[in-house]
Protein backbone atom coordinates (compact mmCIF):
# COMPACT_ATOMS: atom_id res chain seq x y z
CA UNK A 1 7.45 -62.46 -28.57
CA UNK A 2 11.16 -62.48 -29.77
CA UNK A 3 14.04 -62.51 -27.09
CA UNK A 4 15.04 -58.71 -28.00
CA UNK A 5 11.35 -57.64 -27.80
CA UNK A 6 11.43 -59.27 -24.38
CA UNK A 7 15.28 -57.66 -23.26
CA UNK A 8 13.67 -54.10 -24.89
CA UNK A 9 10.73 -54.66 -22.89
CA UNK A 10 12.06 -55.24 -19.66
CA UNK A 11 15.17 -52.62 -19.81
CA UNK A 12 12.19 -50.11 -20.88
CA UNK A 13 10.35 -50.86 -17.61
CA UNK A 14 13.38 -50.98 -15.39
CA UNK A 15 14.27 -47.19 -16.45
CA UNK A 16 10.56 -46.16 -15.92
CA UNK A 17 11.05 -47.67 -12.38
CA UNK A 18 14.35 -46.23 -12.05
CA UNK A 19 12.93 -42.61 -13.17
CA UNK A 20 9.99 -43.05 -11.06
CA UNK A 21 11.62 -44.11 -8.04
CA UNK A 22 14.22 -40.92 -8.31
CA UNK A 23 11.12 -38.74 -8.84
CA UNK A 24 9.71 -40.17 -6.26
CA UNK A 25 12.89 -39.65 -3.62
CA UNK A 26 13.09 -36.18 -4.77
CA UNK A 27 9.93 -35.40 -4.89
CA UNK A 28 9.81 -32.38 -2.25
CA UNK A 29 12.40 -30.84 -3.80
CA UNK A 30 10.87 -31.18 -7.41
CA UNK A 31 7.59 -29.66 -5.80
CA UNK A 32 8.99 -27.09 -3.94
CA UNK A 33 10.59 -25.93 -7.26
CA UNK A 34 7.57 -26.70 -9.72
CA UNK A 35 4.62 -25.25 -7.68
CA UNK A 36 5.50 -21.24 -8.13
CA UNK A 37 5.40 -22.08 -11.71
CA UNK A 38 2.03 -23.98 -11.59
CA UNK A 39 0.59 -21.76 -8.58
CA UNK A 40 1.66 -18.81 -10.97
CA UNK A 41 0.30 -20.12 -14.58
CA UNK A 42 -3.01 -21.35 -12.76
CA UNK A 43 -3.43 -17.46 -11.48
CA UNK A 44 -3.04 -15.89 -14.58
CA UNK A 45 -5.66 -18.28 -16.38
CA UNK A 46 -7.92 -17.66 -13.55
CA UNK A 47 -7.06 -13.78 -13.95
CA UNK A 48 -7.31 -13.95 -18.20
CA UNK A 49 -10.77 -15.82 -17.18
CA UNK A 50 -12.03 -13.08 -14.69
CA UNK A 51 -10.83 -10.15 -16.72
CA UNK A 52 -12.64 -11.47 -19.79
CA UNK A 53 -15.94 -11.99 -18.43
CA UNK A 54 -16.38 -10.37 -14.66
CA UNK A 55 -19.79 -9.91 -14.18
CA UNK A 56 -21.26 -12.76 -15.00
CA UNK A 57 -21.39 -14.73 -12.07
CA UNK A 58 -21.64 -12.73 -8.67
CA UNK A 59 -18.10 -12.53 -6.76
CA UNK A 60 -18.24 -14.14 -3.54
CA UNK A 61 -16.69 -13.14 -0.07
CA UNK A 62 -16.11 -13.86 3.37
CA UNK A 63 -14.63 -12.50 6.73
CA UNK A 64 -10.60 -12.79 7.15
CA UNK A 65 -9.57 -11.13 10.38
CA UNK A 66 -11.06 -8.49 12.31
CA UNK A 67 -9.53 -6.66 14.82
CA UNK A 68 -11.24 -6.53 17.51
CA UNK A 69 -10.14 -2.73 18.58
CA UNK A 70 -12.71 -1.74 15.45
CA UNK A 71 -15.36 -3.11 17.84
CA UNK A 72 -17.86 -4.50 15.01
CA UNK A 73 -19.32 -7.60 14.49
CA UNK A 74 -19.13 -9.89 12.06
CA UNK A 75 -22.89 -9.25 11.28
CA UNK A 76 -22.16 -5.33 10.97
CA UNK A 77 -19.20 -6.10 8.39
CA UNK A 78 -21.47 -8.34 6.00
CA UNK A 79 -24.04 -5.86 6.16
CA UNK A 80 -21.33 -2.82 5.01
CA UNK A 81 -20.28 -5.42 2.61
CA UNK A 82 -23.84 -5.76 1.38
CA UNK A 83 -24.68 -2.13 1.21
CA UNK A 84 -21.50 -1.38 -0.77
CA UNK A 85 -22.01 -4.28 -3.30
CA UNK A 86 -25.88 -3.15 -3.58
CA UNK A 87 -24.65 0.00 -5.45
CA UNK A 88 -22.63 -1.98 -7.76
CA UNK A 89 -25.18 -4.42 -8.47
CA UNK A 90 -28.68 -2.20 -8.61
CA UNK A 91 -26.58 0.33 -11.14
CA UNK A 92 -26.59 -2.50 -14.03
CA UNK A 93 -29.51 -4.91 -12.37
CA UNK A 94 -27.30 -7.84 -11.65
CA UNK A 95 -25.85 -9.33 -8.61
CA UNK A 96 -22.47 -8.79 -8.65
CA UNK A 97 -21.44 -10.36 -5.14
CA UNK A 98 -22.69 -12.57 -2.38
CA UNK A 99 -21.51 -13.86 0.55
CA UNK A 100 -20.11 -17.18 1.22
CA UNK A 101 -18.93 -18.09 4.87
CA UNK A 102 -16.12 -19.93 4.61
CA UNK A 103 -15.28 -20.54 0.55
CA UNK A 104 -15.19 -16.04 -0.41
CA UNK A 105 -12.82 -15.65 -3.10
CA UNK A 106 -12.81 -12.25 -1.75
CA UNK A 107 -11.39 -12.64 1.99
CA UNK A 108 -11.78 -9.39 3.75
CA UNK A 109 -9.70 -8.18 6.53
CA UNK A 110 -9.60 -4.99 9.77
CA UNK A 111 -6.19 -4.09 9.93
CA UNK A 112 -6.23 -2.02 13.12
CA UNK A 113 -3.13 -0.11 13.29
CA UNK A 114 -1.60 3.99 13.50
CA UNK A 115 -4.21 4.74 10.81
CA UNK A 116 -7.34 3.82 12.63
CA UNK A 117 -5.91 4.59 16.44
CA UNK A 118 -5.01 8.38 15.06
CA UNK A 119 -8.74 8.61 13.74
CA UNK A 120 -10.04 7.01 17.37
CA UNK A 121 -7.60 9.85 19.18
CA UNK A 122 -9.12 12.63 17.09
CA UNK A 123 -12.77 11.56 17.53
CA UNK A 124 -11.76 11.48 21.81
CA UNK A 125 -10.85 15.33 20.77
CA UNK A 126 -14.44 16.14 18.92
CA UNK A 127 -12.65 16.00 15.46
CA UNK A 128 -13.87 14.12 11.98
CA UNK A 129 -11.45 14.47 9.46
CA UNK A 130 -12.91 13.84 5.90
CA UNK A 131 -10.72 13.49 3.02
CA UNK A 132 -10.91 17.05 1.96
CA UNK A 133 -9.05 20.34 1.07
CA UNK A 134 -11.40 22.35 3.46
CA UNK A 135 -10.85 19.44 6.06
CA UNK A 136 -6.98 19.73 5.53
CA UNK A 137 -7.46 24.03 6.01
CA UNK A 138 -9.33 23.43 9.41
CA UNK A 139 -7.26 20.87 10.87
CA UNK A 140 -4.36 23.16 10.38
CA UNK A 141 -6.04 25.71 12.17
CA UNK A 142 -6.87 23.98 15.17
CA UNK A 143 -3.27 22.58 14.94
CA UNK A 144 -1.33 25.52 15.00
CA UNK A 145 -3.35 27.00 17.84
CA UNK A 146 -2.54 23.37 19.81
CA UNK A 147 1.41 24.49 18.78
CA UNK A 148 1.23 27.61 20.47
CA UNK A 149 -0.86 26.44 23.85
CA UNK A 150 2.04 23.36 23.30
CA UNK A 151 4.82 26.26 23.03
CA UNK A 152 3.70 28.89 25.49
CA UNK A 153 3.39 25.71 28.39
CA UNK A 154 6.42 23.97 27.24
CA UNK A 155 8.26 27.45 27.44
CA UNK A 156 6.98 27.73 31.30
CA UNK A 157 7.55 24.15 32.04
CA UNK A 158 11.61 24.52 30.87
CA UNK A 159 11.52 28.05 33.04
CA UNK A 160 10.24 25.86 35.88
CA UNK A 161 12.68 23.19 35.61
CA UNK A 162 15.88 25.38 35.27
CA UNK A 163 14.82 27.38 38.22
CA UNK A 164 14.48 24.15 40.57
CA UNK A 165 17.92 22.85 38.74
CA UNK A 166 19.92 26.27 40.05
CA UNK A 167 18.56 26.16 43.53
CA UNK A 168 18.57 22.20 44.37
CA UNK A 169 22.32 22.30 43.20
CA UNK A 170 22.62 25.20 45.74
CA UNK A 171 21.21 23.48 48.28
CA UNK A 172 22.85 20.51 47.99
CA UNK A 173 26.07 22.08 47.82
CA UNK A 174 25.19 24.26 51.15
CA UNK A 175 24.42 20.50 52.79
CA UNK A 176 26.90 19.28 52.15
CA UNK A 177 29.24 21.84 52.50
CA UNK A 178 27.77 21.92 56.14
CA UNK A 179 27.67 18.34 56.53
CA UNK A 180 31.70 18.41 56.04
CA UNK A 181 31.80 20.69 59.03
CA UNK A 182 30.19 18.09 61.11
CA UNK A 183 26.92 19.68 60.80
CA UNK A 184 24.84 23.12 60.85
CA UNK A 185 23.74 25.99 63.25
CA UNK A 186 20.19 25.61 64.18
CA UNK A 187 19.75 29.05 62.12
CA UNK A 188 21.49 27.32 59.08
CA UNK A 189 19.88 24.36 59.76
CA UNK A 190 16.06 25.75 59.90
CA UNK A 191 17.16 27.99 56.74
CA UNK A 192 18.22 24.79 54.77
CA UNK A 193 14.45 22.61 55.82
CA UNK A 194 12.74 26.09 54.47
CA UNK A 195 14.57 25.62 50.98
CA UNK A 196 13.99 22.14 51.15
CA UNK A 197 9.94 22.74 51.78
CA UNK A 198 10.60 25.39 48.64
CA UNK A 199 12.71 22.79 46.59
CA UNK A 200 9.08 20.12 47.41
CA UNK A 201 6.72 22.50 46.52
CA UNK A 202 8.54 23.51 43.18
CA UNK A 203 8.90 19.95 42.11
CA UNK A 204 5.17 19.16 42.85
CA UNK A 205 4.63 21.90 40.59
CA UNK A 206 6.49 21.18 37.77
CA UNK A 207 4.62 17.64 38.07
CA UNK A 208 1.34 19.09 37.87
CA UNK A 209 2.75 21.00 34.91
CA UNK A 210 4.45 17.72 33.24
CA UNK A 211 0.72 16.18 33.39
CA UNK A 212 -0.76 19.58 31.68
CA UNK A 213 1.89 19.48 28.66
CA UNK A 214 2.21 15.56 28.00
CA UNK A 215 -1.36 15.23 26.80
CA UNK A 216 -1.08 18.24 24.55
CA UNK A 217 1.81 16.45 23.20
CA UNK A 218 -0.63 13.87 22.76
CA UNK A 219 -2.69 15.86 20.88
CA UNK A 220 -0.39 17.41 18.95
CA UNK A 221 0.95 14.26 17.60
CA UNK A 222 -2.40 13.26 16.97
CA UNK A 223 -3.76 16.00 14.59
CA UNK A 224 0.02 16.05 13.45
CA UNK A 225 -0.41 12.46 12.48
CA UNK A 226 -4.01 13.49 10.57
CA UNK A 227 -2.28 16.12 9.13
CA UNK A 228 0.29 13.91 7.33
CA UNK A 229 -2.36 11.62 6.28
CA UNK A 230 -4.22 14.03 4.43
CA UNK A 231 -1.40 15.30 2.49
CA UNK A 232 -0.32 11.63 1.19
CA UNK A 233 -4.11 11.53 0.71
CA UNK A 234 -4.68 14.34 -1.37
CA UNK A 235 -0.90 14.24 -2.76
CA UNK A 236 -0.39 18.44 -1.10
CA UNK A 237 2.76 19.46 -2.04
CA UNK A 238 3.49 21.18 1.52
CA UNK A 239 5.97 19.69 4.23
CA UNK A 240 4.91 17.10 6.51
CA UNK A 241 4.98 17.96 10.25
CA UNK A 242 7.04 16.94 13.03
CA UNK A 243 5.82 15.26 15.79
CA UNK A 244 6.76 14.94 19.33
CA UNK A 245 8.42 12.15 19.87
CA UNK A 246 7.07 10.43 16.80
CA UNK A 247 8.44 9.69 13.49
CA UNK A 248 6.22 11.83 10.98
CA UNK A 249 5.66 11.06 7.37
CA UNK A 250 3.58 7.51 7.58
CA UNK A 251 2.22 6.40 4.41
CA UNK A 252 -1.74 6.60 4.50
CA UNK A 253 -4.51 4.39 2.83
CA UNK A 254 -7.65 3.52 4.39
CA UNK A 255 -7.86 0.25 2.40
CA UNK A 256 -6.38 -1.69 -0.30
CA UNK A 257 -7.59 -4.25 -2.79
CA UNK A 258 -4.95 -6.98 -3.48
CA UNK A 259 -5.25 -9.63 -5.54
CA UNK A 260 -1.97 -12.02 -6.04
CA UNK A 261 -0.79 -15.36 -6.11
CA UNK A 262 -2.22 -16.06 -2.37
CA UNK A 263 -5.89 -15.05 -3.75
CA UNK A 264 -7.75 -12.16 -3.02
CA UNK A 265 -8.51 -9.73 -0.44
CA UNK A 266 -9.77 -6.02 0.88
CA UNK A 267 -7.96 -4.94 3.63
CA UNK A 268 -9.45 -2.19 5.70
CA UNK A 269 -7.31 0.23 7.81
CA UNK A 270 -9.53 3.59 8.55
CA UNK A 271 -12.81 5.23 8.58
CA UNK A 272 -14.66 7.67 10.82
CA UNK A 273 -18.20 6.28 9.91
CA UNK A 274 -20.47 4.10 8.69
CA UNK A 275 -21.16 6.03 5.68
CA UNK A 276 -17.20 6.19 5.00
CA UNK A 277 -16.75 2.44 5.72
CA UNK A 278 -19.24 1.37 2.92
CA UNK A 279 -18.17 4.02 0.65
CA UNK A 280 -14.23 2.67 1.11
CA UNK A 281 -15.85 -1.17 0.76
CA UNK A 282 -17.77 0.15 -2.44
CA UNK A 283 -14.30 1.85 -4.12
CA UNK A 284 -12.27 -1.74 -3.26
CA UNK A 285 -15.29 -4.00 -4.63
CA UNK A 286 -15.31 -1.54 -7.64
CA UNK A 287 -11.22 -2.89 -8.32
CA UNK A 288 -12.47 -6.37 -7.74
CA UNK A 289 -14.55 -5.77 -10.45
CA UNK A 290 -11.19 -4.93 -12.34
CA UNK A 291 -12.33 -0.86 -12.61
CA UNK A 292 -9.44 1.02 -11.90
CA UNK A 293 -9.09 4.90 -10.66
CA UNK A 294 -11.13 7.83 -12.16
CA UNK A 295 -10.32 11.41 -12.62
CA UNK A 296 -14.25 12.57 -11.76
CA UNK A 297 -14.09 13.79 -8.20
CA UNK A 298 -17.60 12.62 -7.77
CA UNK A 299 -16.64 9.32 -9.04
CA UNK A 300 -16.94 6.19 -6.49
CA UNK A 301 -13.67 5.24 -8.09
CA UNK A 302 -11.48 8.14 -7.80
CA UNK A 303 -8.49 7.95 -6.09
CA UNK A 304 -10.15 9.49 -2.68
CA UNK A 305 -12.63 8.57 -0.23
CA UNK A 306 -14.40 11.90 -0.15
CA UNK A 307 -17.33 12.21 -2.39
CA UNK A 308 -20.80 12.09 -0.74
CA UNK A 309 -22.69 10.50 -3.54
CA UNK A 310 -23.29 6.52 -2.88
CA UNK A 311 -24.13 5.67 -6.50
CA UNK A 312 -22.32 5.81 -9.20
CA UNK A 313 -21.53 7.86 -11.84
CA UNK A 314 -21.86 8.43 -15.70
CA UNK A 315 -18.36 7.70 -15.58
CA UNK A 316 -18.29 4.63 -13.37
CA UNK A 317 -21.35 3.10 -14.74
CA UNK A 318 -19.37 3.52 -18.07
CA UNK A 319 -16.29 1.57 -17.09
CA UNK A 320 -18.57 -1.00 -14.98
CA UNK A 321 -20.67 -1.59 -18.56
CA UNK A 322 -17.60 -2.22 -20.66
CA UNK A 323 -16.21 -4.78 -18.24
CA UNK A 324 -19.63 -6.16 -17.67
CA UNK A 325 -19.62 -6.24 -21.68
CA UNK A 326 -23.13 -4.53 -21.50
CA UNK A 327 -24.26 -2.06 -24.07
């Protein structure tokens, strides 16, 4: 080997080392800059992949987080879970998903939060709220007669209060008016423990009062709450409704399917029953299929939770066969 070959040579391997050892110094930085990129292209081949051909290995899940306020099991979730994907699967003969305990690509999650307690507050009250016109018409009912009971005792309550506020300012003006004067005639004096006794038994009404309004300001917030639910839920062009010392207007789902760059996942919020639950899980499993929402009312995948069937339809057995690629 010439001289030159031997100078070319070794200057070419002292600028790999060079360029290696500055990759190698910056290397967090590099990372931190190239993985969105890669984490981003590797989800959208994974996607392209999934999209093209869906159904023809079964999905897989497992158990994310469960509140514990839901009060099920882990057993009682796989076996909703089951249930829901049995409709899926039995509609084309194919499993679709199965469970894996720790490696799901479908992690599913309780989310116990406003959604869920307002449901638990209403079912205290002997009220199931289904995702319904008629349900919506009811509701209101029994809500504006709550309004008036609220109204009529709030209205005697305020009477109550302004009363005691007229005559404990007189009183304590009289005392002390008579305390300046180095104290009161016995006369004055017994008059003034009489409209004290009064002033007692007045506040120990308006408590007993306070504790007969507060819970049907409970209540009305409640159904107020349900009320505002449904008509995000069934997109009712009506105002929402004010509630008592709670901001109205909450946006409503009972669960969402989300699939991003962190993976995927179902996320439940609300249901009322069993039947519900798997019907929600069934409708999420459906978009993790890649079916999106139907117009059929009866439809598993329309938009709401409130058809009874629990199989699907001509229409979702249509879209499930073209993105199973089945004829």
């Amino acid at each position: 080997m010439s001289r030159n070959k031997i100078l070319r040579f070794i200057f070419g391997m002292l600028i790999v080392i060079f360029i290696g050892g500055v990759v190698f110094y910056y290397r967090v930085p590099i990372l931190d800059t190239v993985d969105p990129y890669l984490t981003r292209l590797l989800y959208n081949l994974n996607y392209q992949l999934e999209q093209y051909s869906p159904c023809q290995k079964p999905l897989t899940f497992r158990l994310g987080a469960i509140d514990p306020k839901f009060k099920l099991s882990n057993s009682q979730v796989i076996s909703a879970v089951n249930q829901a994907s049995a409709i899926w699967s039995k509609a084309i003969s194919r499993q679709l998903f199965a469970y894996a305990t720790t490696s799901g690509e479908i992690k599913i999650d309780f989310v116990y939060d406003y959604r869920q307690e307002t449901t638990d507050k209403l079912k205290k009250l002997g009220i199931v709220v289904e995702t319904s016109q008629k349900s919506y018409e009811d509701l209101k009912v029994q809500y504006d007669s709550l309004k008036s009971e609220y109204q009529s005792a709030k209205a005697q309550l305020d009477q109550m209060i302004s009363i005691f506020t007229q005559q404990e300012q007189a009183y304590n003006t009289q005392v002390n008016q008579w305390n300046q004067r180095g104290g009161a005639p016995k006369n004055i004096y017994d008059q003034l423990n009489q409209t004290k006794a009064s002033l007692d038994a007045q506040l120990a009404a308006i408590n007993d009062k306070t504790s007969q309004v507060n819970p049907l300001i409970d209540n009305l917030n409640t159904e107020g709450d349900a009320l505002n639910q449904l008509i995000d839920q069934l997109n009712l062009n009506v105002q929402k409704y004010n509630t008592t010392g709670a901001a109205a207007g909450k946006e409503f789902q009972e669960g969402v399917y989300i699939q991003d760059e962190t993976g995927r996942r179902i996320e439940v919020y609300e249901f009322n029953s069993q039947i519900q639950l798997v019907r929600l899980l069934t409708h999420e499993l459906g978009h993790a299929l890649g079916l999106e929402h139907s117009t059929g009312t009866q439809d598993i995948m329309y938009y709401l939770n409130e058809a009874g069937n629990e199989k699907p339809t001509a229409n979702d057995l249509t879209a499930l066969k073209a993105k199973c690629n089945i004829k």
